[in-house]
Protein backbone atom coordinates (compact mmCIF):
# COMPACT_ATOMS: atom_id res chain seq x y z
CA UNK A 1 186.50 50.28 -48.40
CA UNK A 2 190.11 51.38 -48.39
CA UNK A 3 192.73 48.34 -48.03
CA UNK A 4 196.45 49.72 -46.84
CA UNK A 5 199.29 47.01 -47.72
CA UNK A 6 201.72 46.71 -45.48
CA UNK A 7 203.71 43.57 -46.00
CA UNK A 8 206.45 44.72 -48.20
CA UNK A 9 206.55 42.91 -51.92
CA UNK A 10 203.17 42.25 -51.70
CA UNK A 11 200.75 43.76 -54.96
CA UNK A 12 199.22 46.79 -54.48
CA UNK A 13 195.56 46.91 -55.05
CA UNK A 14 193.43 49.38 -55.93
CA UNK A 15 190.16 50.43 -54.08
CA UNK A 16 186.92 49.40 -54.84
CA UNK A 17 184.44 52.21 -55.79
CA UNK A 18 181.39 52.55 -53.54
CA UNK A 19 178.63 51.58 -54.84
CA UNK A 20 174.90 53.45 -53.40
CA UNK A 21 171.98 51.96 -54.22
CA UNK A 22 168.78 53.69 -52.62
CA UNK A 23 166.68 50.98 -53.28
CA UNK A 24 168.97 48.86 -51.20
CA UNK A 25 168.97 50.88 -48.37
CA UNK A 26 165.19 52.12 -48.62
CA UNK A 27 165.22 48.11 -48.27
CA UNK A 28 167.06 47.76 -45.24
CA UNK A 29 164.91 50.86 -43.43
CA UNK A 30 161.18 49.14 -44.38
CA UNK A 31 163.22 45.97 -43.10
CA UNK A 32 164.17 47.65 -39.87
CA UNK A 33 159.65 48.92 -39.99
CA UNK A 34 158.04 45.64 -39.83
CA UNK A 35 156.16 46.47 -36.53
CA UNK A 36 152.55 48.19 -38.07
CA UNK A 37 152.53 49.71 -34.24
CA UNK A 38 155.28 51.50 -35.08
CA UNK A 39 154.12 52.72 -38.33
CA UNK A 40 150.65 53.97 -37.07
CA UNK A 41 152.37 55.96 -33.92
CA UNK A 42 154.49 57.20 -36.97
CA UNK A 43 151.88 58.47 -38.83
CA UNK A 44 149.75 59.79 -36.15
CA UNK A 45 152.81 62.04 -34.86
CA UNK A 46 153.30 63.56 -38.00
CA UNK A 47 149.75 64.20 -38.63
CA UNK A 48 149.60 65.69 -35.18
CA UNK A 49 152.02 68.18 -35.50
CA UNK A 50 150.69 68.86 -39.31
CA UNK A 51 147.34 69.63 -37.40
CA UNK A 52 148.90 71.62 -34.92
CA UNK A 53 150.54 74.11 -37.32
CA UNK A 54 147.64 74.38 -39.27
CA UNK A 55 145.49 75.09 -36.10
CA UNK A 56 148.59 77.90 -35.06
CA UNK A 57 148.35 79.17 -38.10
CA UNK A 58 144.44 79.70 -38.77
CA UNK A 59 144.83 80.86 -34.89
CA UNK A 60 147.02 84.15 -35.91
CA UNK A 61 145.31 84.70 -38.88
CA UNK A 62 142.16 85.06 -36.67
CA UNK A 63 144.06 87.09 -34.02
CA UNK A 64 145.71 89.58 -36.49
CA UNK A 65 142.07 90.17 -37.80
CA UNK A 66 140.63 90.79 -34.53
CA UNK A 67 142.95 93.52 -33.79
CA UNK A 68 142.45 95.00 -37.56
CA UNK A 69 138.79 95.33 -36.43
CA UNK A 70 139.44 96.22 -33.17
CA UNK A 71 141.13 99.32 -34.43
CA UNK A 72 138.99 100.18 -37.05
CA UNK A 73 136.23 100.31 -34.12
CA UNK A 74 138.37 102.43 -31.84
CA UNK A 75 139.42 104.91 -34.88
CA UNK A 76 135.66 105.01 -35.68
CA UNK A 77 134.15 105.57 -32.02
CA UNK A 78 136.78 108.47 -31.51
CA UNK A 79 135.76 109.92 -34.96
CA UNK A 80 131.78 109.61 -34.12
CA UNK A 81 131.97 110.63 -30.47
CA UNK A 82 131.73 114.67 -31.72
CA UNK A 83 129.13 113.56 -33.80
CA UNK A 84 127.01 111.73 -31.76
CA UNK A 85 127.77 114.25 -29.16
CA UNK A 86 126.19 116.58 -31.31
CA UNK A 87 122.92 114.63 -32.24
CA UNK A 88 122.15 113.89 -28.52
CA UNK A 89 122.35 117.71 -28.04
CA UNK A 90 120.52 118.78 -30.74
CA UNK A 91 117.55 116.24 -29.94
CA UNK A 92 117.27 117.56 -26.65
CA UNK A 93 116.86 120.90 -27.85
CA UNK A 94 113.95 119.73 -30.68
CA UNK A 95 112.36 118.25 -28.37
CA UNK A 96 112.50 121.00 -25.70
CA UNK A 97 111.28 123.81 -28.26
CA UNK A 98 108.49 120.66 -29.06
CA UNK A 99 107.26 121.24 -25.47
CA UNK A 100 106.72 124.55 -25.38
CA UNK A 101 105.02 124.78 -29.02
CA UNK A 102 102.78 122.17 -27.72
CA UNK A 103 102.21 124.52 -24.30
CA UNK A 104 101.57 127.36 -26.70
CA UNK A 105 99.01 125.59 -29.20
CA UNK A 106 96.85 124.17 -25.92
CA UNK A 107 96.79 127.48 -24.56
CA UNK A 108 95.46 129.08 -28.04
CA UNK A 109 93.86 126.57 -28.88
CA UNK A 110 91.43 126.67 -25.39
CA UNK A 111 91.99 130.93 -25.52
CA UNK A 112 88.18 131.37 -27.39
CA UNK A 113 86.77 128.54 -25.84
CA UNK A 114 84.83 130.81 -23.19
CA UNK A 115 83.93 134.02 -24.92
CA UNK A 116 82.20 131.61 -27.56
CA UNK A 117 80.32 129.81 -24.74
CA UNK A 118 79.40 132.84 -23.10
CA UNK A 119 77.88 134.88 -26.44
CA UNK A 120 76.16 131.34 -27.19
CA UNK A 121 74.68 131.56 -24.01
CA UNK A 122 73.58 134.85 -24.18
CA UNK A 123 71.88 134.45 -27.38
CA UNK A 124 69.87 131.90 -26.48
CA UNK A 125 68.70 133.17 -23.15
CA UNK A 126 64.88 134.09 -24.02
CA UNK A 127 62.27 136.15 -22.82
CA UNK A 128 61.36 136.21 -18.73
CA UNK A 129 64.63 134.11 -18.12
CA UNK A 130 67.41 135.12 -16.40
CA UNK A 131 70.88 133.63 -15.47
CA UNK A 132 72.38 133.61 -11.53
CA UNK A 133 75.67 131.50 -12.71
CA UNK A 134 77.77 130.05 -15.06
CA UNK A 135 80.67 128.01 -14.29
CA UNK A 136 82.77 125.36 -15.35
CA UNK A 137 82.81 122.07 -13.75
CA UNK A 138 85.32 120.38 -15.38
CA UNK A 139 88.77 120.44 -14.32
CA UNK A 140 90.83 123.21 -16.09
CA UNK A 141 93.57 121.35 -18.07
CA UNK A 142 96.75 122.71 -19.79
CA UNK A 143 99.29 121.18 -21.75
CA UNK A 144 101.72 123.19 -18.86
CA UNK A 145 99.94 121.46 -16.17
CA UNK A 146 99.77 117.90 -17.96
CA UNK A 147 103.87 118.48 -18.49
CA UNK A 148 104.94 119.64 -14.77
CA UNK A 149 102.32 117.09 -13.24
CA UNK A 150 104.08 114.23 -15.19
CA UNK A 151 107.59 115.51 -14.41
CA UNK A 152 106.75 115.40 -10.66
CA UNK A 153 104.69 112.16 -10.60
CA UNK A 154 108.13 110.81 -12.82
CA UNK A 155 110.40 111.66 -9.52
CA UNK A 156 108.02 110.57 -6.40
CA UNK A 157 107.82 106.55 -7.01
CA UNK A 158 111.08 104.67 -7.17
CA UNK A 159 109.70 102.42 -10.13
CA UNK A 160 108.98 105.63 -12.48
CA UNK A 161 113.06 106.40 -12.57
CA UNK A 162 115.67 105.06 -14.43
CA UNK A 163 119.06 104.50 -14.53
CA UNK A 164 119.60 107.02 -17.20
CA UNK A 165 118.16 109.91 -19.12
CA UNK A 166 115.18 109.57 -21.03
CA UNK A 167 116.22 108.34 -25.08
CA UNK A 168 114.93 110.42 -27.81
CA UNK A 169 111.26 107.98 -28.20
CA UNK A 170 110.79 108.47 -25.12
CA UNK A 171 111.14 112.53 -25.25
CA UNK A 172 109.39 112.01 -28.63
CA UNK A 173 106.34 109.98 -27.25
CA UNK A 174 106.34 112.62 -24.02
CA UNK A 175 106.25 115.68 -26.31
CA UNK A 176 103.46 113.99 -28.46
CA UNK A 177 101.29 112.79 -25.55
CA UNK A 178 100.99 116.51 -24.29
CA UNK A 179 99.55 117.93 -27.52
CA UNK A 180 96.76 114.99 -27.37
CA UNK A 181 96.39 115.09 -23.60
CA UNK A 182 94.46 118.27 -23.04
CA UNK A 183 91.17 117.82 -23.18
CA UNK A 184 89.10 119.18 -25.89
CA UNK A 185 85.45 119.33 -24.33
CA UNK A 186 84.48 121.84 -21.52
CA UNK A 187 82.02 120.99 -18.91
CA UNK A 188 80.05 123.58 -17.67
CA UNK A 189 76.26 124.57 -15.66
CA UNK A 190 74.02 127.21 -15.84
CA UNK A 191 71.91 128.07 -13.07
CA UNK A 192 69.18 130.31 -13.84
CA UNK A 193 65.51 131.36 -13.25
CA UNK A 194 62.02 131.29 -15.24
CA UNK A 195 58.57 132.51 -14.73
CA UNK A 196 57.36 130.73 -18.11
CA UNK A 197 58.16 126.93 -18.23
CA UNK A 198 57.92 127.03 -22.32
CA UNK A 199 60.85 129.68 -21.93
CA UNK A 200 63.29 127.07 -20.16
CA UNK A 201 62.39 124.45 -23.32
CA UNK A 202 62.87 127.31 -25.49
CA UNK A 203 66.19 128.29 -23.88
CA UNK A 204 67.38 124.47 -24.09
CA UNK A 205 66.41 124.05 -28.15
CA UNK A 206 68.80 127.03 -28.93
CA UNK A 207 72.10 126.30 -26.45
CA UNK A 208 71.69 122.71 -28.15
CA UNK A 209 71.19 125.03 -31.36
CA UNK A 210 74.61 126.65 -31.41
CA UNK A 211 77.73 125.06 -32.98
CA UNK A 212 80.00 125.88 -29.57
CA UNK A 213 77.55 123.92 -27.36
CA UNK A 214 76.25 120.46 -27.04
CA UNK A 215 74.92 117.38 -24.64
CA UNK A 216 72.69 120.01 -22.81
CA UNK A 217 70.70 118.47 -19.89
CA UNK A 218 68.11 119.71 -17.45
CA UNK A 219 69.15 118.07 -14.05
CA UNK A 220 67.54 120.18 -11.73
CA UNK A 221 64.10 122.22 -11.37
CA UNK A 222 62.43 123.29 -8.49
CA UNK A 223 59.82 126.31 -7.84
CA UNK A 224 61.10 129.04 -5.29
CA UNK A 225 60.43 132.56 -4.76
CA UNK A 226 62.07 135.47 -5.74
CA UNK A 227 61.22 139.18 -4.76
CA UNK A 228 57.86 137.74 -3.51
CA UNK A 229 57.27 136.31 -6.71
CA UNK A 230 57.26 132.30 -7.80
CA UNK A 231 59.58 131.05 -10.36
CA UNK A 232 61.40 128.09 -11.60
CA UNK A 233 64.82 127.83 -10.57
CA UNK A 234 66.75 125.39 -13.11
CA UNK A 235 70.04 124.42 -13.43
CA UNK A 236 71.39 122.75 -17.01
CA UNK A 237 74.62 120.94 -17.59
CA UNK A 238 76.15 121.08 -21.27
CA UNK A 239 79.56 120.61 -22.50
CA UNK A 240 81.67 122.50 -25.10
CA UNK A 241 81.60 121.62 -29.01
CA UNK A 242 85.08 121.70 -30.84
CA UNK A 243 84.44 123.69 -34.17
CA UNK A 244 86.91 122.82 -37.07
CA UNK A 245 88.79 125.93 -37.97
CA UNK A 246 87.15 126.51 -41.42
CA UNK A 247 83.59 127.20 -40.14
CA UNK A 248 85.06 130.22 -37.68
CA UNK A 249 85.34 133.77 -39.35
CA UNK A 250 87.64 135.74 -37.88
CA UNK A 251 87.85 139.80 -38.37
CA UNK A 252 90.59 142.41 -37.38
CA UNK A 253 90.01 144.10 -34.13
CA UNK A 254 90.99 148.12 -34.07
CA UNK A 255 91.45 150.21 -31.07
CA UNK A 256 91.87 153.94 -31.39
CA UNK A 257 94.46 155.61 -29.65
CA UNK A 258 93.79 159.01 -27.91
């Protein structure tokens, strides 16, 4: 404290230094905090607002990641959209040149199919026998039929479309399912007539004989009469053996040009 004299012939005295002492006042402030209430709310507030900068903090690191992300993912879509673009394009073309090979293997694979059955059949038609027809009774299936059948039975009934084009499995698993969908066996009859019963068993033993032809069955025989004569009319139903590739011999054909 300063002290001003003024009353004249009185002594002048000097001013007393101030004195601090912190542990004095730190004293008088726990003096002034005796209420624990206080103290807690105190405590609590500053925690609080430690807890909500932490929390702001963690928040924007968070945020400022998502957006690094969210970038990198835009930058990489854009990059990738040629690509992909690309990919889709070419699978649509693989599996469009798929189709037709497997339209063009069905069709040679089934091309021999009746000029084997027919020189079978013609060398194992015996003595006193002779054939009125031969046809096939089972239905004539192509890969080309299988493939336009399935695209129109795909766009009658509301629950075979979809939202969206086919994906490449599904193009994959259509392509595959026409080289395995064409069947492989041929049914066919053979109507014919007899004048020797042992010549229709005969006739029978060798079609069954014959690599190209198999499963043959007698299912009908009845006498009738032909150019005043009597005879047994028969009629046989077989089917059409797959040989494996290695057991055919083929040989060049030459045609001479005039």
């Amino acid at each position: 404290m300063i002290e001003i004299n003024l009353l004249p012939g009185a002594k002048r005295t000097t001013s007393r230094a101030i004195k601090f002492a912190p542990g004095a006042a730190l004293a008088n402030i726990g003096a002034n905090f005796k209420d624990k209430s206080l103290i807690y709310a105190a405590l609590a507030t500053i925690i609080g607002l430690g807890s909500i900068a932490g929390m702001y903090a963690f928040q924007a690191r968070q945020e400022s990641a998502a957006i690094s992300r969210e970038s990198a993912a835009a930058s990489d879509s854009a990059r990738f959209a040629a690509v992909l673009t690309a990919r889709n394009r070419a699978e649509s073309a693989r599996d469009s040149v798929y189709q037709q090979v497997a339209i063009i293997k069905s069709i040679d694979d089934t091309r021999y199919t009746w000029p084997h059955l027919l020189e079978a059949i013609n060398l194992a038609v015996p003595q006193y026998t002779w054939l009125t027809s031969v046809s096939q009774t089972s239905p004539i299936a192509s890969t080309a039929a299988l493939h336009q059948d399935s695209a129109t039975a795909g766009s009658k009934p509301a629950a075979a479309k979809t939202s969206g084009k086919m994906t490449s499995a599904q193009r994959k698993a259509h392509a595959d399912s026409l080289f395995n969908g064409v069947a492989t066996t041929t049914n066919f009859r053979i109507i014919g007539q007899t004048v020797d019963v042992q010549a229709l068993t005969q006739f029978m033993k060798a079609l069954e004989a014959s690599p190209f032809i198999k499963n043959v069955q007698l299912t009908r025989s009845d006498l009738v009469v032909a150019e005043g004569k009597e005879v047994t009319e028969f009629q046989l139903e077989a089917q059409s053996e797959v040989v494996p590739a290695r057991q055919l011999q083929t040989v060049p054909l030459s045609i001479a040009v005039h």
